[in-house]
Protein backbone atom coordinates (compact mmCIF):
# COMPACT_ATOMS: atom_id res chain seq x y z
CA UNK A 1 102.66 113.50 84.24
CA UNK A 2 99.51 111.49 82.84
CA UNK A 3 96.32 111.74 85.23
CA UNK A 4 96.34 108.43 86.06
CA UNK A 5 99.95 108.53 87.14
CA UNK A 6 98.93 111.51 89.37
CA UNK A 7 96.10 109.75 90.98
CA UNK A 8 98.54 106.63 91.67
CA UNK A 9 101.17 108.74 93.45
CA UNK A 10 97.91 110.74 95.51
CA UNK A 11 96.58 107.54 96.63
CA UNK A 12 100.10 106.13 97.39
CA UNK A 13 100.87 108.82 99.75
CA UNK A 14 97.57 109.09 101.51
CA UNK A 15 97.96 104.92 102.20
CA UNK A 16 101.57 105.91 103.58
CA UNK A 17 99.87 107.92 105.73
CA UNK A 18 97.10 105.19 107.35
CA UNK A 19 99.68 102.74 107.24
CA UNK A 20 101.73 105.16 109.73
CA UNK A 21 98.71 105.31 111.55
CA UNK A 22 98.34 101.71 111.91
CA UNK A 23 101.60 101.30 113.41
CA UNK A 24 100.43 103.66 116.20
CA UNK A 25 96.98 101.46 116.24
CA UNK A 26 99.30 98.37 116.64
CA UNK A 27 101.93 100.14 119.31
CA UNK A 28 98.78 101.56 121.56
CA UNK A 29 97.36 97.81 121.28
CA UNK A 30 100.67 96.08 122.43
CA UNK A 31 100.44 99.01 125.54
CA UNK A 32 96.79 97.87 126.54
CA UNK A 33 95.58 95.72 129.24
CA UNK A 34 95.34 92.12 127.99
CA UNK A 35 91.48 91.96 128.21
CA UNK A 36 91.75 95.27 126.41
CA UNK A 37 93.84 93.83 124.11
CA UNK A 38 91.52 91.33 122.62
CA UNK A 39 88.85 94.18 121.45
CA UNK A 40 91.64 96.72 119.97
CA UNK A 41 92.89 93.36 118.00
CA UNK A 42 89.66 93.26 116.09
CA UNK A 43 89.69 96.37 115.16
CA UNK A 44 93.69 96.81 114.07
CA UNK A 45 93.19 93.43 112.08
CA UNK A 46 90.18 95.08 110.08
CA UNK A 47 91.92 97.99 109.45
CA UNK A 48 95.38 95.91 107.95
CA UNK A 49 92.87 93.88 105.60
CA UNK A 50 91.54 97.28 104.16
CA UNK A 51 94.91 98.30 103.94
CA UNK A 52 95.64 95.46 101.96
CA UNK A 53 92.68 95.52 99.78
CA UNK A 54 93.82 99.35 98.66
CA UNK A 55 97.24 98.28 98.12
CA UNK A 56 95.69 95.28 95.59
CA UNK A 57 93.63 97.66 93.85
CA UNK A 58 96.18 100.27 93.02
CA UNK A 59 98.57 97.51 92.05
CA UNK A 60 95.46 96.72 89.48
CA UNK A 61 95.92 100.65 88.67
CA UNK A 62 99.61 99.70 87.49
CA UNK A 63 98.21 97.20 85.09
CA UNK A 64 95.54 98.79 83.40
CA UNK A 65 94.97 100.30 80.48
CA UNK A 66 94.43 104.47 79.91
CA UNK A 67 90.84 104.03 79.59
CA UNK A 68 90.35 100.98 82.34
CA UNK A 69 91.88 103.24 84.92
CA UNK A 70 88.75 105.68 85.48
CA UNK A 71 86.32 102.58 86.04
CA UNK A 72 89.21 101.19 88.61
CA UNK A 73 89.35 104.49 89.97
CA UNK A 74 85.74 104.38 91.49
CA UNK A 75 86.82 101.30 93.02
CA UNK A 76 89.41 102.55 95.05
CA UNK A 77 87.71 105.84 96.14
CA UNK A 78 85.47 103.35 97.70
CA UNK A 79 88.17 101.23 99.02
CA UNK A 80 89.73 104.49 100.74
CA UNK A 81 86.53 106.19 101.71
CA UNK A 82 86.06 102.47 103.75
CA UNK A 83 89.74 102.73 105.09
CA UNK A 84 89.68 106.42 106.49
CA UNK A 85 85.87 105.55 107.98
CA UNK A 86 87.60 102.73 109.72
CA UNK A 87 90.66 104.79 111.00
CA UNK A 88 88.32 107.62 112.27
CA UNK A 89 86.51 105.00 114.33
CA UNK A 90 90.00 103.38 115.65
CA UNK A 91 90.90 106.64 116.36
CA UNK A 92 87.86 107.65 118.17
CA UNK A 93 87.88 104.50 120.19
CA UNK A 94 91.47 104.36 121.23
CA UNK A 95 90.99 108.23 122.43
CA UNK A 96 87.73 106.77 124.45
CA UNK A 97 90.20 104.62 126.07
């Protein structure tokens, strides 16, 4: 198994993961108070765009080239690193709750 390859099926996994933990985000959300409601909305809706954006950049992964890949890589590490900042701070705020 190529590198690259390797990478794809890390970062696949790991966004399996926050996407499991957006469910919850969404489920906890639908629980809340109404007025609660509103502010957890925010915060679930910013955390489905970055999922989105990660699953757009590995699907640029698929498409490139053996040597593209690396630059794309640094791109998605950022992408992620963004994601799992974001979950840690849904996280922390739902527990505040």
């Amino acid at each position: 198994m190529s590198t690259k390859e390797a990478y794809k099926q890390k970062m696949n996994a790991e966004l399996e993961l926050a996407q499991a933990k957006l469910v919850e985000f969404k489920a906890e959300v639908k629980n809340s108070a109404a007025d609660v409601r509103i502010k957890y909305n925010e915060h679930v809706d910013e955390l489905q765009q970055m999922v989105d954006t990660t699953k757009e950049k590995l699907k640029e992964l698929d498409t490139a080239g053996n040597d593209a890949w690396e630059h794309l890589k640094e791109g998605i590490e950022s992408t992620w690193n963004s994601l799992g900042t974001a979950l840690q701070d849904t996280s922390d705020i739902f527990k505040k709750q």
